[in-house]
N, C-alpha and C. Protein backbone atom coordinates (compact mmCIF):
# COMPACT_ATOMS: atom_id res chain seq x y z
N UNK A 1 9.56 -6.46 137.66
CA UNK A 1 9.78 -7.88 137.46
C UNK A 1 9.12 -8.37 136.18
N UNK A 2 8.19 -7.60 135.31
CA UNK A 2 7.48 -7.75 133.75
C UNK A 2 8.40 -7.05 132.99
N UNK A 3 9.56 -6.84 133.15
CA UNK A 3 9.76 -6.30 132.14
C UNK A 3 10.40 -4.73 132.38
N UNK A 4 11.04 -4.08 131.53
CA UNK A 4 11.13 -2.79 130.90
C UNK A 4 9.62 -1.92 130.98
N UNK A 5 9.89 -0.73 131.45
CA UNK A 5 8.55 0.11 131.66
C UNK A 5 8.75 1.56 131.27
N UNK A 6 8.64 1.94 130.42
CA UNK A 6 8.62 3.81 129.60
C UNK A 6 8.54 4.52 131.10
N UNK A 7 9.34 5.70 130.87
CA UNK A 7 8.89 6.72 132.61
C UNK A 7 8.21 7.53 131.67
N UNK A 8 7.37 8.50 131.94
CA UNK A 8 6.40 8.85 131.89
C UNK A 8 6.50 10.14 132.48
N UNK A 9 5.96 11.45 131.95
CA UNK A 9 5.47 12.68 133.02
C UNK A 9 4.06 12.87 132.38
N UNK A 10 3.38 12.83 133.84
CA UNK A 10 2.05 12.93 134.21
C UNK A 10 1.96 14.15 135.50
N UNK A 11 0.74 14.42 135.15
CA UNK A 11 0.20 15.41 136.40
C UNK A 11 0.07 14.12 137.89
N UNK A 12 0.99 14.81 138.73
CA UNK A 12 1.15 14.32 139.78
C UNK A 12 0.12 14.49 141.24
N UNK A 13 -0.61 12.58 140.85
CA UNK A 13 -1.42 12.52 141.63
C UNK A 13 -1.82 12.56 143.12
N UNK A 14 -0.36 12.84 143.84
CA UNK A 14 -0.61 13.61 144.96
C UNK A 14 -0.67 14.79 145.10
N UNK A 15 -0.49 15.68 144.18
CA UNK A 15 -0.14 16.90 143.99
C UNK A 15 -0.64 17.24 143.14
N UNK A 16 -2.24 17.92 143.04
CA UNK A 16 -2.54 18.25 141.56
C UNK A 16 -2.00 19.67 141.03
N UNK A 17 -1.86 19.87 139.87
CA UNK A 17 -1.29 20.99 139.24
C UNK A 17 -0.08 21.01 139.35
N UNK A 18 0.44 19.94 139.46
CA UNK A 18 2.45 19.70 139.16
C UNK A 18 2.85 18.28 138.56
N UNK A 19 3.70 18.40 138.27
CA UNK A 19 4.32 17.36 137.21
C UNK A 19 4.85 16.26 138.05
N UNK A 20 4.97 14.98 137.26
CA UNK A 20 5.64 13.84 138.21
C UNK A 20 6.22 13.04 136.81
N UNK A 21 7.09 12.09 137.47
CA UNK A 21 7.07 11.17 136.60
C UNK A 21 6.58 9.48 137.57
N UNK A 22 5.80 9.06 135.91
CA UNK A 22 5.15 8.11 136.01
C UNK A 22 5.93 6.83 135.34
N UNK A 23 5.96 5.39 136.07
CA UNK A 23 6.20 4.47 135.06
C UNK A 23 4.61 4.16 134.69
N UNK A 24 4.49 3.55 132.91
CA UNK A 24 3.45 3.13 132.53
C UNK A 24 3.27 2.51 133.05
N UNK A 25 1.95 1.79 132.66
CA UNK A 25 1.56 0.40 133.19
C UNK A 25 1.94 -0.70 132.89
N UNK A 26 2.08 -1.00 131.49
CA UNK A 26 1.92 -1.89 130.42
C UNK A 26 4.04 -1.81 130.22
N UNK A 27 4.63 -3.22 129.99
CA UNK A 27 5.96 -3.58 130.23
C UNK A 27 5.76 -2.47 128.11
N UNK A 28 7.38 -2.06 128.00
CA UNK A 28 7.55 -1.95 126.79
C UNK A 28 7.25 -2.87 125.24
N UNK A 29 6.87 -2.08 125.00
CA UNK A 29 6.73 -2.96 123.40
C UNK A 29 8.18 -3.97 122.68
N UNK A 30 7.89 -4.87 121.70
CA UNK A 30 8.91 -5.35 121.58
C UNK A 30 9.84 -4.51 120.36
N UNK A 31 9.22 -3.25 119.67
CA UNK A 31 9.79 -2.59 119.20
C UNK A 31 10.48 -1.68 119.86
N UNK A 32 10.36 -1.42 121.08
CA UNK A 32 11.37 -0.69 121.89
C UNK A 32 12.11 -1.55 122.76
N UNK A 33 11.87 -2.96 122.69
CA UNK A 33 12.68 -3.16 123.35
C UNK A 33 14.02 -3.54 122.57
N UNK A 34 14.05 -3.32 121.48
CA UNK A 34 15.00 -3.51 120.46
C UNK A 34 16.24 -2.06 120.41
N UNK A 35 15.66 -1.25 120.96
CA UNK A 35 16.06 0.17 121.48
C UNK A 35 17.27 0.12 122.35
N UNK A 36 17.10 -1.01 123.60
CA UNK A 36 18.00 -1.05 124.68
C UNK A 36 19.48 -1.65 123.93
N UNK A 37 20.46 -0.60 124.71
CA UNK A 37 21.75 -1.19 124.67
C UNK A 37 21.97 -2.64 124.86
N UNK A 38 22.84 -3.02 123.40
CA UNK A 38 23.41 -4.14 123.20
C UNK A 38 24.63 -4.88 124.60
N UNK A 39 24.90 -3.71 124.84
CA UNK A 39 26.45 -4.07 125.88
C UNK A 39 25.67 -3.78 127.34
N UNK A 40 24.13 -3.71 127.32
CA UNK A 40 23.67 -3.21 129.12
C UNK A 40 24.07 -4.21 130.27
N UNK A 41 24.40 -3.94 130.83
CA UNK A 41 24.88 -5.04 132.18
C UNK A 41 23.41 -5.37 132.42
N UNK A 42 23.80 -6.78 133.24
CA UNK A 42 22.38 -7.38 133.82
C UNK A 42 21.66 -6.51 134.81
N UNK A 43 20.24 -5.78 134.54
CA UNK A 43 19.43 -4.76 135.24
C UNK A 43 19.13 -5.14 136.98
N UNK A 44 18.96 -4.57 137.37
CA UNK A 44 17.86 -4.93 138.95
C UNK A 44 16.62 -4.47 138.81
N UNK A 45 15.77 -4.81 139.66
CA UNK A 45 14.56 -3.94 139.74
C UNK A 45 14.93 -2.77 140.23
N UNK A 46 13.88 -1.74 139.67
CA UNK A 46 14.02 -0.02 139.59
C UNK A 46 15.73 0.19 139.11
N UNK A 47 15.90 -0.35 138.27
CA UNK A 47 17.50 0.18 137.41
C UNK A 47 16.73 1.28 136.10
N UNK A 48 17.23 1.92 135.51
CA UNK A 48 17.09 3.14 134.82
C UNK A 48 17.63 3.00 133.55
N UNK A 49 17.52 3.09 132.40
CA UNK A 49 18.19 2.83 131.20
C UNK A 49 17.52 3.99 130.42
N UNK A 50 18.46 4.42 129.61
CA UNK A 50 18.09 5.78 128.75
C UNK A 50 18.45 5.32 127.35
N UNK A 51 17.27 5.15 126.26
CA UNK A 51 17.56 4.85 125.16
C UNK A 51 17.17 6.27 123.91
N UNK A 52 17.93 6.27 122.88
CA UNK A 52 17.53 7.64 122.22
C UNK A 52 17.13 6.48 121.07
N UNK A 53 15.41 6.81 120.84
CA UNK A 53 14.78 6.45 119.29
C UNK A 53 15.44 7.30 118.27
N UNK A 54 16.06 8.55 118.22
CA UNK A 54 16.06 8.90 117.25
C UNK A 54 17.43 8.98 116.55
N UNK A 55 18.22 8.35 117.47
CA UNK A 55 19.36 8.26 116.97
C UNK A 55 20.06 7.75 115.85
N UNK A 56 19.40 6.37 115.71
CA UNK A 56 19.69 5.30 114.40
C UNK A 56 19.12 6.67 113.23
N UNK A 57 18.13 7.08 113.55
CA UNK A 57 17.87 8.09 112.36
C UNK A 57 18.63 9.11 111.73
N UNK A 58 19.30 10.06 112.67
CA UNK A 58 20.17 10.77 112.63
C UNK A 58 21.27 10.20 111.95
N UNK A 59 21.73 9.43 112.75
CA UNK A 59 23.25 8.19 111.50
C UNK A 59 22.39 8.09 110.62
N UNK A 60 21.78 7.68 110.04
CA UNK A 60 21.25 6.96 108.59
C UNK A 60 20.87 7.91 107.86
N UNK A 61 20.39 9.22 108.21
CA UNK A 61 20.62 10.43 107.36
C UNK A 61 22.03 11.33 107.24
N UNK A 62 22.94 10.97 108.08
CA UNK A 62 24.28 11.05 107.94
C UNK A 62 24.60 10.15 106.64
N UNK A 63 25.09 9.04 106.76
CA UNK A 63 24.96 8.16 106.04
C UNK A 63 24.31 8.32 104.69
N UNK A 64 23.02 8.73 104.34
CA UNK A 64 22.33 9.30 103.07
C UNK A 64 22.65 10.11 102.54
N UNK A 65 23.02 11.15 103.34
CA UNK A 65 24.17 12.36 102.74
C UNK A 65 25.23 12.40 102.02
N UNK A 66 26.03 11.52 102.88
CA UNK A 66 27.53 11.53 102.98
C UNK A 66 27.47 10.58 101.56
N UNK A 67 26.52 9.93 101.57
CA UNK A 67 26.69 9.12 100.21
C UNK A 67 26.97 10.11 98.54
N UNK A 68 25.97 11.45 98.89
CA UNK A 68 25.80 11.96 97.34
C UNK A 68 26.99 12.70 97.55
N UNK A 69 27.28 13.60 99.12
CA UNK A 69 28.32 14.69 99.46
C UNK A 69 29.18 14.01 100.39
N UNK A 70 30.31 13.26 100.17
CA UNK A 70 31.22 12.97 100.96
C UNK A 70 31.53 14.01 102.30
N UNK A 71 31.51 13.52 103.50
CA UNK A 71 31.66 14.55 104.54
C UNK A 71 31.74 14.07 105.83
N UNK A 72 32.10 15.15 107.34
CA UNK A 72 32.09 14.19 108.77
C UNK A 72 31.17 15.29 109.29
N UNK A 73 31.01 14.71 109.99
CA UNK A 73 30.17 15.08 111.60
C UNK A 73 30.78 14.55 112.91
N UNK A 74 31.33 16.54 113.21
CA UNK A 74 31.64 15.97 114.53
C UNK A 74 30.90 16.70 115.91
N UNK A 75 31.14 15.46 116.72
CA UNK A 75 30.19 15.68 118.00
C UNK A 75 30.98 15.78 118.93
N UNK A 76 30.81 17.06 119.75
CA UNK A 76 31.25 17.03 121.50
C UNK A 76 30.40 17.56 122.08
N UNK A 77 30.23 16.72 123.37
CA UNK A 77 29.53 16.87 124.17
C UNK A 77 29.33 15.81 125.49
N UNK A 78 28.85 16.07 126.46
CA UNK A 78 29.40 14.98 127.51
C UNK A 78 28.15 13.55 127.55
N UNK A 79 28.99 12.72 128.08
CA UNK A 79 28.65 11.34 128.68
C UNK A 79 29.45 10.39 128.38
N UNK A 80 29.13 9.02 128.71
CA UNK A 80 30.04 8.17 129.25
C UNK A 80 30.57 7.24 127.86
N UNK A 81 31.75 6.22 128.25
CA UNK A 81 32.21 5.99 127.31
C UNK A 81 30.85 4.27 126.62
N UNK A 82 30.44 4.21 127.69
CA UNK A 82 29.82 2.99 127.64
C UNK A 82 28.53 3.16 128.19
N UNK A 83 27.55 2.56 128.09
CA UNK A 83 26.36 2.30 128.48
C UNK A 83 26.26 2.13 130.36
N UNK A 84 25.52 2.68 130.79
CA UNK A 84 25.46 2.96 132.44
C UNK A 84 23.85 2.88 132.44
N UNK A 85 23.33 2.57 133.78
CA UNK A 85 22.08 3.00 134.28
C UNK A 85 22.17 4.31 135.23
N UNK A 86 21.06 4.66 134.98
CA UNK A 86 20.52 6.26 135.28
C UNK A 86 20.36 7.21 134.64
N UNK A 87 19.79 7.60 135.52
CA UNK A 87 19.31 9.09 134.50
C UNK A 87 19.81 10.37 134.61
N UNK A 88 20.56 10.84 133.54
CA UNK A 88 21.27 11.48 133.39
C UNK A 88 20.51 13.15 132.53
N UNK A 89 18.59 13.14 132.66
CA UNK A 89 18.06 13.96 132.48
C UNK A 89 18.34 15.00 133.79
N UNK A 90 18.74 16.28 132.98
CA UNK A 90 18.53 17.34 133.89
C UNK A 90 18.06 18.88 133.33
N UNK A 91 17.68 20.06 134.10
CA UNK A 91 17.49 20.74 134.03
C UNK A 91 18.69 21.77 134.60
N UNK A 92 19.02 22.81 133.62
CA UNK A 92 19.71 23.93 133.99
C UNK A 92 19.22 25.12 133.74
N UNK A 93 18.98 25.87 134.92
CA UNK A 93 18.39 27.24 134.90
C UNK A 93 19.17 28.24 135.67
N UNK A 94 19.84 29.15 134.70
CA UNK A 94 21.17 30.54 134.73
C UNK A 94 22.11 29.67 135.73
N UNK A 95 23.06 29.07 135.36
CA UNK A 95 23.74 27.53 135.70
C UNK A 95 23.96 26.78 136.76
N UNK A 96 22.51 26.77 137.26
CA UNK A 96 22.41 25.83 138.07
C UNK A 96 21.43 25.06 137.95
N UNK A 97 21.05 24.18 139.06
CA UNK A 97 20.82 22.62 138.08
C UNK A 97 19.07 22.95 139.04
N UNK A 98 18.36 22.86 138.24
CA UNK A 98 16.71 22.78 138.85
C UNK A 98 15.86 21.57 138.78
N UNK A 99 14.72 21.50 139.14
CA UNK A 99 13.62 20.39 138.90
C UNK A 99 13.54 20.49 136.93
N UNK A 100 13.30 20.12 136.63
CA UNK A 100 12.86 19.58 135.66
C UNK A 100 11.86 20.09 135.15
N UNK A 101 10.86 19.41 136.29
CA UNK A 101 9.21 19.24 135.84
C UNK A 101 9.01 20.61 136.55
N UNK A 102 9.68 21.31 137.42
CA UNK A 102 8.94 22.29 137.89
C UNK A 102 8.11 23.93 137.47
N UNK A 103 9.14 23.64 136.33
CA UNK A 103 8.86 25.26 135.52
C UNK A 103 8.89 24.54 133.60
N UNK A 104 8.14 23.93 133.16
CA UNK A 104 8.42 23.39 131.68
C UNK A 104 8.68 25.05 130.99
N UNK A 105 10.17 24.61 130.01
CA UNK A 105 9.79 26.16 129.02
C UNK A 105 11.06 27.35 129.94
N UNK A 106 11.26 26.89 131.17
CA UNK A 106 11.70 27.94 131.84
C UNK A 106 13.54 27.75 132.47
N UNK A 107 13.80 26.18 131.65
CA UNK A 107 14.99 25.75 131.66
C UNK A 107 15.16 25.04 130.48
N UNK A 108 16.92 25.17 130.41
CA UNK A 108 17.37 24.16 129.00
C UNK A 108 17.59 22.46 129.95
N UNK A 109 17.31 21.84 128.79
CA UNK A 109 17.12 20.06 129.41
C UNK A 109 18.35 19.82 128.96
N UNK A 110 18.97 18.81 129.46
CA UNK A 110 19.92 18.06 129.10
C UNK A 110 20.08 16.76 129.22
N UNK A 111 20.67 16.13 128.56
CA UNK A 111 20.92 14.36 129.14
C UNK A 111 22.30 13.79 128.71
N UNK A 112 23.19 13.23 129.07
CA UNK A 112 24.42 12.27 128.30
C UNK A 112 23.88 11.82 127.15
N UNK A 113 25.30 12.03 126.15
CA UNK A 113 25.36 11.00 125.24
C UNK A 113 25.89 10.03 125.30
N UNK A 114 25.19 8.63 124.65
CA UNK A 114 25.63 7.63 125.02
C UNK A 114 26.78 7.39 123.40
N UNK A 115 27.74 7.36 123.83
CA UNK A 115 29.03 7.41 123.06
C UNK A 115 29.23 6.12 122.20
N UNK A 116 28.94 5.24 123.07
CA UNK A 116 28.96 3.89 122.33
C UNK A 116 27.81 3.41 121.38
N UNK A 117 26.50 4.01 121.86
CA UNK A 117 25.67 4.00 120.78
C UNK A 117 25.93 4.38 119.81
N UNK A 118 26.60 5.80 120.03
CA UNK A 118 26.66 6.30 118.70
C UNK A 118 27.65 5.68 117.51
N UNK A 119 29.10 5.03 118.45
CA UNK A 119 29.90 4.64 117.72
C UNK A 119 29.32 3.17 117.06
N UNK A 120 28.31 1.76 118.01
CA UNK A 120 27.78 1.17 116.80
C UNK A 120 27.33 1.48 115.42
N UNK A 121 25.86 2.71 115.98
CA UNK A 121 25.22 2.54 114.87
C UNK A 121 25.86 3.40 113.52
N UNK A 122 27.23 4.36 113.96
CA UNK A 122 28.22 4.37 112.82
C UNK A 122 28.69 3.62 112.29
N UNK A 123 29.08 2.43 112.80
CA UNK A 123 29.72 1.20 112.53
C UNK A 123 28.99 0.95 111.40
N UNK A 124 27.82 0.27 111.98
CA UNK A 124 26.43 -0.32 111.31
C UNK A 124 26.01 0.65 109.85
N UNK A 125 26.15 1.72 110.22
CA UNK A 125 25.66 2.25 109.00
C UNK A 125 26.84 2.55 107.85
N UNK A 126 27.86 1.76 108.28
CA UNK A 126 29.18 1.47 107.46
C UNK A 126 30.19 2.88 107.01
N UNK A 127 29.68 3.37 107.96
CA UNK A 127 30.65 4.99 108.19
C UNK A 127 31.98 4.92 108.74
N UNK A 128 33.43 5.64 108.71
CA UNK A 128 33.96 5.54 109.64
C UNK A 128 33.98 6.46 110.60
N UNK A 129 34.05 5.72 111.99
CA UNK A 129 34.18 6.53 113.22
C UNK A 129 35.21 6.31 113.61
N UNK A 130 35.86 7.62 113.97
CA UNK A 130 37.06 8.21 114.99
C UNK A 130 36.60 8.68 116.43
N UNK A 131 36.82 7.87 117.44
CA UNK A 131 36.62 8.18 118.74
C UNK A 131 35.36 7.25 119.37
N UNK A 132 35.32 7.80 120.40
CA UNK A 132 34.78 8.73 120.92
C UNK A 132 36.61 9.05 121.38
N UNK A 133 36.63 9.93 121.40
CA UNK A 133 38.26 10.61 122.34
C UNK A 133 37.93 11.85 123.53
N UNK A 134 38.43 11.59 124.60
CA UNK A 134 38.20 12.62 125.56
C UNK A 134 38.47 13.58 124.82
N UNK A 135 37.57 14.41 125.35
CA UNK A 135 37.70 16.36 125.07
C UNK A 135 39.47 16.78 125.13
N UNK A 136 39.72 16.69 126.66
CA UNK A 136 41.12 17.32 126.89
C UNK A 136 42.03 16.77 125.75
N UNK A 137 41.72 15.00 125.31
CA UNK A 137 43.45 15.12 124.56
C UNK A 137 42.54 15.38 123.13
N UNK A 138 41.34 15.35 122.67
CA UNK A 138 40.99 15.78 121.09
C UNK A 138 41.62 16.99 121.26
N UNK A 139 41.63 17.89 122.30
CA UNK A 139 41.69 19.44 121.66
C UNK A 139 43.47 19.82 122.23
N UNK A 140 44.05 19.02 122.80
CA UNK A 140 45.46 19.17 123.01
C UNK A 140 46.08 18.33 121.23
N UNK A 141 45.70 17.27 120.60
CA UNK A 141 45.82 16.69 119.46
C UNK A 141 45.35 18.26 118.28
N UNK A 142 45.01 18.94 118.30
CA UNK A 142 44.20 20.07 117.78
C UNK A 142 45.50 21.37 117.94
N UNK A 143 46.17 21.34 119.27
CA UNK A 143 46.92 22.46 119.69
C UNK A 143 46.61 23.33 120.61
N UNK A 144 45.61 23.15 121.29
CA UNK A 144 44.97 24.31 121.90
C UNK A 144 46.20 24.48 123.02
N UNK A 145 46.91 24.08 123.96
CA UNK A 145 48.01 24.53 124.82
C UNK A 145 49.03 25.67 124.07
N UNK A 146 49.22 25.03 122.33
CA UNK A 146 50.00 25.84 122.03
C UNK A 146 49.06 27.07 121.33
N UNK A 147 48.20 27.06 121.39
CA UNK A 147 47.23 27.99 120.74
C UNK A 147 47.22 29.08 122.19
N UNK A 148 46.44 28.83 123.32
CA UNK A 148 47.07 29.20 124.78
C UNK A 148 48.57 30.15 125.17
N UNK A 149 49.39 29.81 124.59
CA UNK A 149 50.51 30.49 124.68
C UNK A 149 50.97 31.17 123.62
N UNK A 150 50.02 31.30 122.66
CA UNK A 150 50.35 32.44 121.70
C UNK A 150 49.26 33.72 122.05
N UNK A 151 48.36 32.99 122.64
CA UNK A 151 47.24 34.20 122.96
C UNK A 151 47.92 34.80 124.39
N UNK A 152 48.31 34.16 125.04
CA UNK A 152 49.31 34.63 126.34
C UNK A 152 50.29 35.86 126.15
N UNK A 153 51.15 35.43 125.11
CA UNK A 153 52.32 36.05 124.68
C UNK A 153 51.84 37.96 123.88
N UNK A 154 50.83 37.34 123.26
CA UNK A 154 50.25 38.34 122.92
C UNK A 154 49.50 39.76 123.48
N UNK A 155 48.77 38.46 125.06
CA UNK A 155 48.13 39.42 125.57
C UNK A 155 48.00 38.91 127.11
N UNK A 156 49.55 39.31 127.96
CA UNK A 156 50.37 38.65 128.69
C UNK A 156 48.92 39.34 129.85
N UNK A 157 48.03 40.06 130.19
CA UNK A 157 47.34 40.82 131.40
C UNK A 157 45.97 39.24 131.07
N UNK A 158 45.85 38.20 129.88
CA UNK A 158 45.07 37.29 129.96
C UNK A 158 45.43 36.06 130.06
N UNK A 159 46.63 36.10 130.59
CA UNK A 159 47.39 35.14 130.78
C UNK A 159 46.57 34.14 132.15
N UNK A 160 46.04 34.52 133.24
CA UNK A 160 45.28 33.70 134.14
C UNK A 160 44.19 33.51 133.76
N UNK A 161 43.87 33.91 132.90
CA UNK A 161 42.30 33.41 132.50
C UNK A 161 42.29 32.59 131.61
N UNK A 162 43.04 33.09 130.33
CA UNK A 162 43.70 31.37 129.52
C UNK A 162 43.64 30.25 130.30
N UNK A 163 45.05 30.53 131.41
CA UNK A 163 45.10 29.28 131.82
C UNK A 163 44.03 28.87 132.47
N UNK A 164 43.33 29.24 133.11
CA UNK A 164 41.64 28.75 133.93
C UNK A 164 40.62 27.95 132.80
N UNK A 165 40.81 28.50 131.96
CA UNK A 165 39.84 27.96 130.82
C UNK A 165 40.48 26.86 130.31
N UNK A 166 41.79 27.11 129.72
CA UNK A 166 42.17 25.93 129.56
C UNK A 166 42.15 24.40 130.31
N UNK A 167 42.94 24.90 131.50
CA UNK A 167 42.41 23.62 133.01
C UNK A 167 40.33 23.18 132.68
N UNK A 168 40.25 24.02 132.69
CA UNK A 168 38.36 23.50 132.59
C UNK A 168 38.51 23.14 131.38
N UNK A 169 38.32 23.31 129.94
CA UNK A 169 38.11 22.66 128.94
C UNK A 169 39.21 21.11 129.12
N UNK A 170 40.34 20.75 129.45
CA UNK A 170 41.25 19.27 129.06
C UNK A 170 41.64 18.91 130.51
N UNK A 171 41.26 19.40 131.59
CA UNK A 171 42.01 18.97 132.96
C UNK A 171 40.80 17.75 133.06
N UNK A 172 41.36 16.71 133.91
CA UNK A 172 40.27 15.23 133.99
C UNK A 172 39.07 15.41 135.01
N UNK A 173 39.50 16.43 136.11
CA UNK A 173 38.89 16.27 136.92
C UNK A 173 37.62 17.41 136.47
N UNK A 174 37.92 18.18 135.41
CA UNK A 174 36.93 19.12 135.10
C UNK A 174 35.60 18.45 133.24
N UNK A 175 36.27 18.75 132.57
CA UNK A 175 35.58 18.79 131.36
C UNK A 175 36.46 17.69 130.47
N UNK A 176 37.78 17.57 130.86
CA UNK A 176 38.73 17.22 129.67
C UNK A 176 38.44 15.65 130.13
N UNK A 177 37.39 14.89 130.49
CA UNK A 177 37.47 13.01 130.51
C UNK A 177 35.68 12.92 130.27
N UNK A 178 35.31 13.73 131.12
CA UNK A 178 33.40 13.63 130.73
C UNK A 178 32.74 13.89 129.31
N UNK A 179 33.34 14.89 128.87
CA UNK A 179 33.07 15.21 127.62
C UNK A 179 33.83 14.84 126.62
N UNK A 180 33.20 14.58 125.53
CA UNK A 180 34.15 13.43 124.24
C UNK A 180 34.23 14.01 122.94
N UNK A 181 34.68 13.71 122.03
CA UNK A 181 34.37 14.15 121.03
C UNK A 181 34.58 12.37 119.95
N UNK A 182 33.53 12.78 118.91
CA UNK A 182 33.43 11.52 118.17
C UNK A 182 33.15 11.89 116.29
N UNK A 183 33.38 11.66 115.85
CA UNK A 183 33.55 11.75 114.53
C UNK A 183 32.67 10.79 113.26
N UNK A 184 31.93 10.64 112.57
CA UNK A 184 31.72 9.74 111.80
C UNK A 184 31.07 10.72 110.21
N UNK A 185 32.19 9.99 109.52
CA UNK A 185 32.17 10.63 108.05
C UNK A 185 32.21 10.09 107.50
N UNK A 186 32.37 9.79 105.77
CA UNK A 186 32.33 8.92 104.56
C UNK A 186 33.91 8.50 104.95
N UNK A 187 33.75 7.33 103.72
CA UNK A 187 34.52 5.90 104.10
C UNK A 187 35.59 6.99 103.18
N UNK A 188 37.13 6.40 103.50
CA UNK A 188 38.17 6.97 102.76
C UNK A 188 38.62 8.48 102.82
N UNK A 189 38.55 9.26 103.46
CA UNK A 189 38.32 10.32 103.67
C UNK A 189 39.33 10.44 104.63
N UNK A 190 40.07 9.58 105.15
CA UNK A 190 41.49 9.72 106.03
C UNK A 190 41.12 9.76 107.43
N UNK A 191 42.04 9.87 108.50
CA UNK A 191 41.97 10.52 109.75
C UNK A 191 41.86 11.77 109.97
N UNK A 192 40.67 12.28 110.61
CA UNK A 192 40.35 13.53 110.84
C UNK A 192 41.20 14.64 111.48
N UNK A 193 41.74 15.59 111.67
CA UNK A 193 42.71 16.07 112.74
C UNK A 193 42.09 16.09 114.53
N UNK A 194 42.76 15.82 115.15
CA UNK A 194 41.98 15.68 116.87
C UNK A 194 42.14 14.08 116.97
N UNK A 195 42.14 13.33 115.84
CA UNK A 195 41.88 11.89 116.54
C UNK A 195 43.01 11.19 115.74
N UNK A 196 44.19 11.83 115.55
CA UNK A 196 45.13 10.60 115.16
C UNK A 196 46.06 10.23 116.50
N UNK A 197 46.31 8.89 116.23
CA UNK A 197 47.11 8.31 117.61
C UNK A 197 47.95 8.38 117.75
């Protein structure tokens, strides 16, 4: 009810010698609170918001680049099209999904990208951005179905496994709506291939 509060991992004080997460004490600073999504729906108490500090950085050294070396950067990878609460930190260890805090060092971390962040602070840093565009139709816009049936034709005994991979990389219910792909490169530089309409 003060405010925005940093989570925190601390040694967990019911449990010594294991990890927890902690909210601070003290509500966020007003330099982070400048951090939170522009488009966040109105919060509740204990609502969850995931902000990346280092993101504006990343664009703006895009941006610094692209200025001396005209060029894009493109990103795929999953999360949502818009700003959501929760936390979307996880741990994957040999692919399945673990604690976190339980083994540091002994899993890869992961979290969503927030898509729309990224597409402001492209905006903002006066780049153009193409997308965010679902995975399935960037890489059907790309050819991959017909790419699929030349590797088929070729090598007709991998013909069910194509198609399996394919369904997982562009089918909705798998990879092809969660995961996006997004683009932001120097100004004039045209439409990228994957994202024309």
């Amino acid at each position: 009810a003060d405010g925005w509060h940093e989570r925190l991992i601390a040694e967990d004080p019911e449990h010594p010698g294991h990890l927890a997460f902690i909210l601070s004490e003290a509500p966020i600073s007003k330099a982070d609170q400048a951090l939170l999504p522009q488009d966040m729906p109105a919060p509740k108490d204990g609502d969850l918001i995931e902000v990346h500090p280092g993101l504006a950085q990343m664009v703006d050294s895009l941006r610094d680049r692209f200025s001396d070396h005209p060029g894009a950067a493109l990103f795929i990878d999953y999360g949502p099209d818009g700003t959501e609460f929760g936390d979307t930190f996880q741990a994957l260890h040999k692919h399945k999904k673990v604690d976190p805090l339980a083994e540091p060092g002994a899993a890869d971390l992961t979290a969503r990208v927030n898509f729309a962040a990224l597409k402001d602070l492209g905006e903002q840093a006066r780049l153009d951005v193409h997308g965010p565009s679902p995975q399935g139709m960037f890489l059907s816009r790309l050819g991959l179905e017909v790419r699929a049936v030349s590797l088929s034709r070729a090598r007709p005994e991998a013909k069910p496994k194509l198609a399996r991979q394919l369904h997982r990389l562009t089918d909705e219910q798998q990879m092809g709506t969660l995961f996006k792909a997004i683009c932001l490169q120097a100004t004039g530089l045209g439409t990228p291939l994957g994202f024309e309409a």
